[in-house]
PDB file of N, CA and C in Angstrom:
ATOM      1  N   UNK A   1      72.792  61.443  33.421  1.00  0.00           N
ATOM      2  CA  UNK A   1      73.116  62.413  34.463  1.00  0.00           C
ATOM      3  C   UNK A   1      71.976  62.443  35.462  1.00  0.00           C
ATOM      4  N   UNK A   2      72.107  61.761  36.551  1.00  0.00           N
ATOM      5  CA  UNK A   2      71.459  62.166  37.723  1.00  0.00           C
ATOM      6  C   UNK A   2      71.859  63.376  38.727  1.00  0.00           C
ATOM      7  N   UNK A   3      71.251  64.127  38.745  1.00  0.00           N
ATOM      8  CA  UNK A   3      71.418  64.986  40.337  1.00  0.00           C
ATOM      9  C   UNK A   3      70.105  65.391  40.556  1.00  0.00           C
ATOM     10  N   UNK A   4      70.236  65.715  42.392  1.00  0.00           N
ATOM     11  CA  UNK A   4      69.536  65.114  43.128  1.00  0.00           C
ATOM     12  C   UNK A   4      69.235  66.657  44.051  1.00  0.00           C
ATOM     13  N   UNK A   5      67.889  66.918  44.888  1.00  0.00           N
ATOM     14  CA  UNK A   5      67.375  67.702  44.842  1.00  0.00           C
ATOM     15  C   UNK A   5      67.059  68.000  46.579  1.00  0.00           C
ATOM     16  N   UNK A   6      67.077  68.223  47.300  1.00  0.00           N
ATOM     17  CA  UNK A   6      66.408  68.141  48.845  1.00  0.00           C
ATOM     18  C   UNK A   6      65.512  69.756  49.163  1.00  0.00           C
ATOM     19  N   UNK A   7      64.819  69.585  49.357  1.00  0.00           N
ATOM     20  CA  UNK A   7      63.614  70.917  49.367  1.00  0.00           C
ATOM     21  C   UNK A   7      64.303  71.728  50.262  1.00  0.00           C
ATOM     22  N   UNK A   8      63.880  73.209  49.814  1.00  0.00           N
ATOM     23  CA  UNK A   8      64.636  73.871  50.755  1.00  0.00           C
ATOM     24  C   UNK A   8      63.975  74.248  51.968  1.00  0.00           C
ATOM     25  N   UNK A   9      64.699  73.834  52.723  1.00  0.00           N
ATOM     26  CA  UNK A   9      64.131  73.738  54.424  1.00  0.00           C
ATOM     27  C   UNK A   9      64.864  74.085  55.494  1.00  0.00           C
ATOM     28  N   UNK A  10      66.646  74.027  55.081  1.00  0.00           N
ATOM     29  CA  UNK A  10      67.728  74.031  55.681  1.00  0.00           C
ATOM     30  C   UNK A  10      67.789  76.176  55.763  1.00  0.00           C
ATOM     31  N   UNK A  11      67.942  76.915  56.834  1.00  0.00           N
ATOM     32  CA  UNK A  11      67.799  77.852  56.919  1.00  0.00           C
ATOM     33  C   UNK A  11      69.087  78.174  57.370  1.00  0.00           C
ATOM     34  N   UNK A  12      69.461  80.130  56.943  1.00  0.00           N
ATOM     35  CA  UNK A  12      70.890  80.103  56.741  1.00  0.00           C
ATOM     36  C   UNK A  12      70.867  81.954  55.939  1.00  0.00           C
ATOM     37  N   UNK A  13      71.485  82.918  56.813  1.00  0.00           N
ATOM     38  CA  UNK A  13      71.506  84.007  56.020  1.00  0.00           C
ATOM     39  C   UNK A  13      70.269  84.801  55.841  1.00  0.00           C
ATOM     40  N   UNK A  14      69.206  84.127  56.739  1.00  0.00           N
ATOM     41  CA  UNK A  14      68.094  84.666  56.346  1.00  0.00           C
ATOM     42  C   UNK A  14      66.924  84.408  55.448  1.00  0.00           C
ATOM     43  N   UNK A  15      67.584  82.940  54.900  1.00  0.00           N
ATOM     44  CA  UNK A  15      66.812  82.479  53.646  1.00  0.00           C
ATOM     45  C   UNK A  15      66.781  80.633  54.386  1.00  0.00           C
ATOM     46  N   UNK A  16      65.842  80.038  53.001  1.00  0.00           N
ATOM     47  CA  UNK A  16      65.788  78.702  53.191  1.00  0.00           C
ATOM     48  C   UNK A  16      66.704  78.320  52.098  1.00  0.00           C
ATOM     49  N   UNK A  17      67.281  77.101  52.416  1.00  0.00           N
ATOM     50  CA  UNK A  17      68.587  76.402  51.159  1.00  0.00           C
ATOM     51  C   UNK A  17      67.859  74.779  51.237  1.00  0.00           C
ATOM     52  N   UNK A  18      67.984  74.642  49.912  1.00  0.00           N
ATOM     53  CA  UNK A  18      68.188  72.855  49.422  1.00  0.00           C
ATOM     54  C   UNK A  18      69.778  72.928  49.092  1.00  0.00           C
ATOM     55  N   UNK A  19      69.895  71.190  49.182  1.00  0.00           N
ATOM     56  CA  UNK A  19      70.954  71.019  48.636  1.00  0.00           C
ATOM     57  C   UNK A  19      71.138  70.184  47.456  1.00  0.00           C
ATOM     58  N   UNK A  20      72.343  70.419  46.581  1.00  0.00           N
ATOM     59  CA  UNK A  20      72.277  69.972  45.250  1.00  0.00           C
ATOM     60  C   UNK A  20      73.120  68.824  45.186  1.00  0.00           C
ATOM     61  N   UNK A  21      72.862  67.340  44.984  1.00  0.00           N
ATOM     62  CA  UNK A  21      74.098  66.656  44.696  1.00  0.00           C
ATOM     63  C   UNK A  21      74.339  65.937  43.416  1.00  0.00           C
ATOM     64  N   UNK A  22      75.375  64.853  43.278  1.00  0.00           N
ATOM     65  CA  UNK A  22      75.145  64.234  42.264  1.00  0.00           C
ATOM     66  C   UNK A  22      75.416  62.934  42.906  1.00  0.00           C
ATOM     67  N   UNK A  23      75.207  61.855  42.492  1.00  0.00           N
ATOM     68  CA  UNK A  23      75.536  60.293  42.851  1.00  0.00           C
ATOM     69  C   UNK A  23      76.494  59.650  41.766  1.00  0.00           C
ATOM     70  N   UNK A  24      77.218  60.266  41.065  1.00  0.00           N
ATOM     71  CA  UNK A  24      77.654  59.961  40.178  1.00  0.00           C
ATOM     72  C   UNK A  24      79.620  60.306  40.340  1.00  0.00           C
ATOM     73  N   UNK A  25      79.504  61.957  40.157  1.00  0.00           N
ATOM     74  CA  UNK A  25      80.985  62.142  40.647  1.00  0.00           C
ATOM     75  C   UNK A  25      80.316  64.181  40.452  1.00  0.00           C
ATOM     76  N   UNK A  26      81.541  64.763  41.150  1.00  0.00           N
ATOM     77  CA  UNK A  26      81.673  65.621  40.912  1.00  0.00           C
ATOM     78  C   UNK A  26      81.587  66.618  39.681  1.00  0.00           C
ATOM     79  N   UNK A  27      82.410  66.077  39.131  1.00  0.00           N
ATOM     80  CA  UNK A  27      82.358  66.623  37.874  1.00  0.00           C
ATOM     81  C   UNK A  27      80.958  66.846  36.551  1.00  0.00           C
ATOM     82  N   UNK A  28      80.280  65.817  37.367  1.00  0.00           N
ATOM     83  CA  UNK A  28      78.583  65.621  36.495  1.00  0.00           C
ATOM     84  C   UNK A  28      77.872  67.158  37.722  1.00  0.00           C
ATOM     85  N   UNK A  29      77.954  67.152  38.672  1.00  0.00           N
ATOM     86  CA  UNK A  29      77.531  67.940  39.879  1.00  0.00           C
ATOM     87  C   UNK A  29      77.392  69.543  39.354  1.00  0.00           C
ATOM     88  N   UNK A  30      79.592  69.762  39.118  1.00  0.00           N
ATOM     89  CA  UNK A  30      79.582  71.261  38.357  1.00  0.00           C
ATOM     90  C   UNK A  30      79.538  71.760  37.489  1.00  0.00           C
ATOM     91  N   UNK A  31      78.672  70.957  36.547  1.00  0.00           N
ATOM     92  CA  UNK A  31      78.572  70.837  35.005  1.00  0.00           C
ATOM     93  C   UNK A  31      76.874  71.124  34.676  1.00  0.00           C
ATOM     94  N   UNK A  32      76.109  70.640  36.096  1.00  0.00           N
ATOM     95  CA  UNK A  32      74.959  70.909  35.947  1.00  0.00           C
ATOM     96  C   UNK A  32      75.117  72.262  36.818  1.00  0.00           C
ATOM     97  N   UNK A  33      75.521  72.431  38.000  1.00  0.00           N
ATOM     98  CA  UNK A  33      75.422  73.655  38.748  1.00  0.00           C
ATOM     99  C   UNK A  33      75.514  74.791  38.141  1.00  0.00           C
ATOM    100  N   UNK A  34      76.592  74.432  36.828  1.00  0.00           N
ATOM    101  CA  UNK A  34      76.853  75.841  36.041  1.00  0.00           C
ATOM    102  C   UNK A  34      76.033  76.097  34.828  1.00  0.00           C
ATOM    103  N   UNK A  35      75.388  74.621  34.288  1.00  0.00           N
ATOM    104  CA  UNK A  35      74.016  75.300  33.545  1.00  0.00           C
ATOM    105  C   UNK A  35      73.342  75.700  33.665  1.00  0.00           C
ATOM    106  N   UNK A  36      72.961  75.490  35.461  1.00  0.00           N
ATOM    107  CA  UNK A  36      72.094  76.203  36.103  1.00  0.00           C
ATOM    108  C   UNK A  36      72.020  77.966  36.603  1.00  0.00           C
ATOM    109  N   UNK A  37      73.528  77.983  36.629  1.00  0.00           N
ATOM    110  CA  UNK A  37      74.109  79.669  36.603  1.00  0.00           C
ATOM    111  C   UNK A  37      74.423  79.514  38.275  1.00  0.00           C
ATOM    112  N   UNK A  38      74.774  78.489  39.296  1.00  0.00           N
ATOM    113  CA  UNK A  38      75.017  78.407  40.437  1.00  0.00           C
ATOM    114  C   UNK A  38      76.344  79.207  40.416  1.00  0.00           C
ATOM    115  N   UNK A  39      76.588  80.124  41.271  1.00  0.00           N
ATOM    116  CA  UNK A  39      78.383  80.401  41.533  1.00  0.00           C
ATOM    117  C   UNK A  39      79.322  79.379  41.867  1.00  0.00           C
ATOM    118  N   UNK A  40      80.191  79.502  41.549  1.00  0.00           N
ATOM    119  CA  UNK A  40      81.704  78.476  42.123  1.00  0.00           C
ATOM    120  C   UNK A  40      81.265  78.599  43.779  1.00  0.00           C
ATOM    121  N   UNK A  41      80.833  79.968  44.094  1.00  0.00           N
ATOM    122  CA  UNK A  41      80.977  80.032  45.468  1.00  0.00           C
ATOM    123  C   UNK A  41      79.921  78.829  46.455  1.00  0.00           C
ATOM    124  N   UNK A  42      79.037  78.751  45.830  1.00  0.00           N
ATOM    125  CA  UNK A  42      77.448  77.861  46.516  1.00  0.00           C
ATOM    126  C   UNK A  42      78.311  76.172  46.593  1.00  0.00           C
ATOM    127  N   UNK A  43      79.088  76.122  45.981  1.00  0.00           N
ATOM    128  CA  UNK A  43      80.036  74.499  46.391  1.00  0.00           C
ATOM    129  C   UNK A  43      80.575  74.303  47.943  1.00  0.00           C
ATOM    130  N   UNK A  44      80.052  73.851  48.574  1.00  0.00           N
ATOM    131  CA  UNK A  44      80.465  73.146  49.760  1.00  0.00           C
ATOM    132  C   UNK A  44      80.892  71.517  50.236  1.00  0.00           C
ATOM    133  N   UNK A  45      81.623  71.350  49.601  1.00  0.00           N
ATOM    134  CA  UNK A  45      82.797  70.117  50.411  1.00  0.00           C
ATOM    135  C   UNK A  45      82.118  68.949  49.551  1.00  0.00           C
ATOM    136  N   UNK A  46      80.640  68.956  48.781  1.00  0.00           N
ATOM    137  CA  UNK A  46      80.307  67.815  48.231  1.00  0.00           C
ATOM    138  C   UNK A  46      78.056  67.998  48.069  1.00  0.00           C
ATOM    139  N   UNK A  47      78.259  68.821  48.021  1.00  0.00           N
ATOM    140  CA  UNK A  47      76.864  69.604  47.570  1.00  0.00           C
ATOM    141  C   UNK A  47      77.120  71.072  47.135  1.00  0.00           C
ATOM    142  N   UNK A  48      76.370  71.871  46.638  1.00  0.00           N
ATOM    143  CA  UNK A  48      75.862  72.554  45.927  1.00  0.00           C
ATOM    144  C   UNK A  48      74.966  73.980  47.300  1.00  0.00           C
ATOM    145  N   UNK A  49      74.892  74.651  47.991  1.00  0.00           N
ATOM    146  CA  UNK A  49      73.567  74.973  48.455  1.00  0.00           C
ATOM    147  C   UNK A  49      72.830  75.879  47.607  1.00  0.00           C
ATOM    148  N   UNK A  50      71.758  76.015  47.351  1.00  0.00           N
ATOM    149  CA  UNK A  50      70.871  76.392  46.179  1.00  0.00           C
ATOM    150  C   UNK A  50      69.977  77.105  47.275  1.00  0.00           C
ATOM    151  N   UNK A  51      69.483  78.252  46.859  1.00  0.00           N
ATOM    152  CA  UNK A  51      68.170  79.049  47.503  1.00  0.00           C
ATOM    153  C   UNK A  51      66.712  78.589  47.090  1.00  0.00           C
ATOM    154  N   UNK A  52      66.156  78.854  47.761  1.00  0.00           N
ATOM    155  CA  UNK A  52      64.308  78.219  47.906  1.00  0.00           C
ATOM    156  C   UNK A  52      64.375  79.118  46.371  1.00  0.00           C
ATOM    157  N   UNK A  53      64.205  79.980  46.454  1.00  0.00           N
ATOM    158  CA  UNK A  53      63.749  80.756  45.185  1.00  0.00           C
ATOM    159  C   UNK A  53      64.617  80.006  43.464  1.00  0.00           C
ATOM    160  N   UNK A  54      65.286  79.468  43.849  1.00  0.00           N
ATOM    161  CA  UNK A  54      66.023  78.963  42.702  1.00  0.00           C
ATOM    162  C   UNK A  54      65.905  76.657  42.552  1.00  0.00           C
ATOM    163  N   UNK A  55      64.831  76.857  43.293  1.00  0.00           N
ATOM    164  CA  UNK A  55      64.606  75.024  43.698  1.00  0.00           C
ATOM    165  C   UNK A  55      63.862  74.702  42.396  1.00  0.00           C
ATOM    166  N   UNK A  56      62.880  75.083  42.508  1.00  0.00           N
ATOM    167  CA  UNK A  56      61.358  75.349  40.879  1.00  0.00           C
ATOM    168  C   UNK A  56      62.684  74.892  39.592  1.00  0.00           C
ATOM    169  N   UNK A  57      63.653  75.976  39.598  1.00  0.00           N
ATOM    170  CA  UNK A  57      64.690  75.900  38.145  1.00  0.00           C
ATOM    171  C   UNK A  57      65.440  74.930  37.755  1.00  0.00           C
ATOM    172  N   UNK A  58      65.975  74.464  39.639  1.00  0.00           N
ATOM    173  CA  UNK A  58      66.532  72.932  39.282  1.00  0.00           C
ATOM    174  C   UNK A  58      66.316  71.686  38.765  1.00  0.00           C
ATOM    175  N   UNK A  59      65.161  71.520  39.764  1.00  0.00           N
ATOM    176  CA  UNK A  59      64.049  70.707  39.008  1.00  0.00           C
ATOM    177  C   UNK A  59      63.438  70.410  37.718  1.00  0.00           C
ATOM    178  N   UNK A  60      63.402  71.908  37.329  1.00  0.00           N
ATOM    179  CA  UNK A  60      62.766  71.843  35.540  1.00  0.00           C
ATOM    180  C   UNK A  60      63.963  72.058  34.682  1.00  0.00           C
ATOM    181  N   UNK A  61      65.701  72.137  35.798  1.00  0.00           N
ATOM    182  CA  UNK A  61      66.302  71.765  34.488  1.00  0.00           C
ATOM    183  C   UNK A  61      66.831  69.868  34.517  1.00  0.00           C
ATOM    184  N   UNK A  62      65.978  69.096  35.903  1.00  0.00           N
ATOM    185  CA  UNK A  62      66.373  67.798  35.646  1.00  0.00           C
ATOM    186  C   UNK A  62      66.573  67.138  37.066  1.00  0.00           C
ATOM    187  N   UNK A  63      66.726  68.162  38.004  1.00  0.00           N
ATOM    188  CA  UNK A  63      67.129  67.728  39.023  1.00  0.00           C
ATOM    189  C   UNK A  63      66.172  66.806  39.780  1.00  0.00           C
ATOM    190  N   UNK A  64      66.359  65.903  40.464  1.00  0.00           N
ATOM    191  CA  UNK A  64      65.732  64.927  41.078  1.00  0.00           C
ATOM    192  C   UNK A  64      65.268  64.967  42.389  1.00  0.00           C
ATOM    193  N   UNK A  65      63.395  65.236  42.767  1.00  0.00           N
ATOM    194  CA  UNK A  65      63.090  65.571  44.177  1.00  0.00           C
ATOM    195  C   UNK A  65      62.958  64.464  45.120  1.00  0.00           C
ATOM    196  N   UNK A  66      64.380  64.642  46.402  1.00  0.00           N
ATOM    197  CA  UNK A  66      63.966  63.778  47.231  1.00  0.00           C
ATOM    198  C   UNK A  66      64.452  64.275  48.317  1.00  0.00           C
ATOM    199  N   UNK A  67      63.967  63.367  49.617  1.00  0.00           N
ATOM    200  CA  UNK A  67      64.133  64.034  51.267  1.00  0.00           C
ATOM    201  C   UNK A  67      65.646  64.432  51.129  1.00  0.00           C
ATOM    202  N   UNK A  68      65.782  64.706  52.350  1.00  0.00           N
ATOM    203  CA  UNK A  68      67.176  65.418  52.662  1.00  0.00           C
ATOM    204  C   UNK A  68      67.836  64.011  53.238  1.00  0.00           C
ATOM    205  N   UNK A  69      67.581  62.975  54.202  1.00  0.00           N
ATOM    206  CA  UNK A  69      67.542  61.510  54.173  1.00  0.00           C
ATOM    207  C   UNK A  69      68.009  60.571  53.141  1.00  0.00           C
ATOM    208  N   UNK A  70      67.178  60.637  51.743  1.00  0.00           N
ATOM    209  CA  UNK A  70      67.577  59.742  50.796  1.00  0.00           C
ATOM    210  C   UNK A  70      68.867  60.560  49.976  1.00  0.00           C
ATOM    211  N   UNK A  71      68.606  62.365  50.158  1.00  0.00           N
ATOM    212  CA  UNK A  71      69.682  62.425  49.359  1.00  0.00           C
ATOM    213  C   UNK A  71      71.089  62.559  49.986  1.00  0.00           C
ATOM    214  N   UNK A  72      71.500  62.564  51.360  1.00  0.00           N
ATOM    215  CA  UNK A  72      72.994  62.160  52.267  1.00  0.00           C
ATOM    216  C   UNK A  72      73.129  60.417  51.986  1.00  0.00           C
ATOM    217  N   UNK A  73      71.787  59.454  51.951  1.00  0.00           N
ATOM    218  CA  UNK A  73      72.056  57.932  51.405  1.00  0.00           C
ATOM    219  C   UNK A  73      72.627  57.770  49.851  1.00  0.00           C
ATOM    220  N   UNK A  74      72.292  58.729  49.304  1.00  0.00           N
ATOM    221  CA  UNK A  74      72.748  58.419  47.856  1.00  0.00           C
ATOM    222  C   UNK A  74      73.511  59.002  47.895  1.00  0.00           C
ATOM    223  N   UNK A  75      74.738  60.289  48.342  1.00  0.00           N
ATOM    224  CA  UNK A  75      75.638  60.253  48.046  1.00  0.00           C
ATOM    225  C   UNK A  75      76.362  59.893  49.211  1.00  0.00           C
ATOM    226  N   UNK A  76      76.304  59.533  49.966  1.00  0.00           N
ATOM    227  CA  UNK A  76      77.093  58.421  51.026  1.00  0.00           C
ATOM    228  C   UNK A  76      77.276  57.164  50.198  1.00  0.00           C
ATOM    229  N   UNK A  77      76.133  56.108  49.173  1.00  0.00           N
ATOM    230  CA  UNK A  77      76.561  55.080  48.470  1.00  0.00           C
ATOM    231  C   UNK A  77      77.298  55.357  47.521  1.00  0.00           C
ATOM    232  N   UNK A  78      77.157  56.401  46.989  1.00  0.00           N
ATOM    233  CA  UNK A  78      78.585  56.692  45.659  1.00  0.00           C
ATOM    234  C   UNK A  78      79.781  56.585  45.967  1.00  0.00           C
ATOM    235  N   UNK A  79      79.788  56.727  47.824  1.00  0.00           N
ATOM    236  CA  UNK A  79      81.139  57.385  48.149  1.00  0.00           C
ATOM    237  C   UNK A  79      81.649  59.002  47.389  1.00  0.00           C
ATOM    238  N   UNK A  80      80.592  59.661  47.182  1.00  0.00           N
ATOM    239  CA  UNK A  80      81.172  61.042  47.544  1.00  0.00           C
ATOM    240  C   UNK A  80      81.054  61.948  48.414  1.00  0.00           C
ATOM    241  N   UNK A  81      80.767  61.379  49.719  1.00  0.00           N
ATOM    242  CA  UNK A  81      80.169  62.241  50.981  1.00  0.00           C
ATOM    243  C   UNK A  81      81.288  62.626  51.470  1.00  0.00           C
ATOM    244  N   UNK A  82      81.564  63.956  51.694  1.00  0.00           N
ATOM    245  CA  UNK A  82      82.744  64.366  52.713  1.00  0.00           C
ATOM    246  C   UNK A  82      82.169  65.642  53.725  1.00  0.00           C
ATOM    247  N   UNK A  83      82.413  64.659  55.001  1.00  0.00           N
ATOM    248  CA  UNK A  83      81.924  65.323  55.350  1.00  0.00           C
ATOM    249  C   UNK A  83      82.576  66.502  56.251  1.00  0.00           C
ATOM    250  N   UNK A  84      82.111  67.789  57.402  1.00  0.00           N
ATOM    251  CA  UNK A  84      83.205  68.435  57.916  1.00  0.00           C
ATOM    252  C   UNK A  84      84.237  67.989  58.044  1.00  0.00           C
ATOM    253  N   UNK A  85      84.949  68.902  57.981  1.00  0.00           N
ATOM    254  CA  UNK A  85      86.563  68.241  59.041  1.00  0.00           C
ATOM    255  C   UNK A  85      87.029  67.665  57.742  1.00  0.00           C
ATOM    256  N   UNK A  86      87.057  67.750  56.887  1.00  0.00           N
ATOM    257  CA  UNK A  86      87.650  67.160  55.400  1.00  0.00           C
ATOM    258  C   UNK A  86      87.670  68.132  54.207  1.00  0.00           C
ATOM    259  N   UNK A  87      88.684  68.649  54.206  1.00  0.00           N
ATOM    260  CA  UNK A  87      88.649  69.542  52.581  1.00  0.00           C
ATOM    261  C   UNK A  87      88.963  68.847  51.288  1.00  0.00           C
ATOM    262  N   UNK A  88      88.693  69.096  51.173  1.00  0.00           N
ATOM    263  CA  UNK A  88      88.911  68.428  49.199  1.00  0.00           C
ATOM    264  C   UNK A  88      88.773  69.517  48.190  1.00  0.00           C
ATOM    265  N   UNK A  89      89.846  68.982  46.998  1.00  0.00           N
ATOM    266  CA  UNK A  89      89.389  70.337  46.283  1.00  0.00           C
ATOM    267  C   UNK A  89      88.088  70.578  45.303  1.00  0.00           C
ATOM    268  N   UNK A  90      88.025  71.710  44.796  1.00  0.00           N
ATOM    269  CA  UNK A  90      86.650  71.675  43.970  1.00  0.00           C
ATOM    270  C   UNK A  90      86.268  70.145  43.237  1.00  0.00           C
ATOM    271  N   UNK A  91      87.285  69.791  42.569  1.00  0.00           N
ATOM    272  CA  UNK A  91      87.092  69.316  41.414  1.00  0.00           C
ATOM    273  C   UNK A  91      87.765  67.598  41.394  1.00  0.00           C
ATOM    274  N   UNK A  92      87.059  67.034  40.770  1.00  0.00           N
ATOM    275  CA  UNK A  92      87.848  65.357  41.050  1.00  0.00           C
ATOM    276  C   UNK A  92      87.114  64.491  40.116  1.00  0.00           C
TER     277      UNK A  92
END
């Protein structure tokens, strides 16, 4: 199980967000999100958004630190990038 980590930098609500992915499939993605205690709600179209204050937890439960760059390249090569303008459902 890889998933993948981008520092939180992305600002939003008042707070800073990373985003969470997997390179693998979905289903590895909401399997870690929910060991992590992420809501159903923090799922967006093919990441995860995670709060600065909750980045430290991901990490030490496995998650993998890299730019925000390598991690849209790695899941663009899986082919699970979707991006706006595309709904999909949770789960696949």
């Amino acid at each position: 199980m890889t998933v993948y980590i981008d520092p939180p930098t992305w600002p939003g609500h008042g707070r800073l967000w990373s985003h969470l992915v997997s390179d693998v499939s979905f289903d590895e993605l909401h399997a870690f999100a929910e060991e992590l205690g992420a809501p159903p709600r923090a799922f967006e179209r093919d990441h995860y958004d995670l709060p600065a204050d909750r980045y430290a937890d991901a990490v030490a439960a496995g998650a993998v630190e890299v730019g925000s760059k390598e991690l849209v390249r790695r899941l663009t090569a899986a082919g699970l990038r979707r991006p706006k303008g595309r709904t999909q459902p949770r789960s696949s």
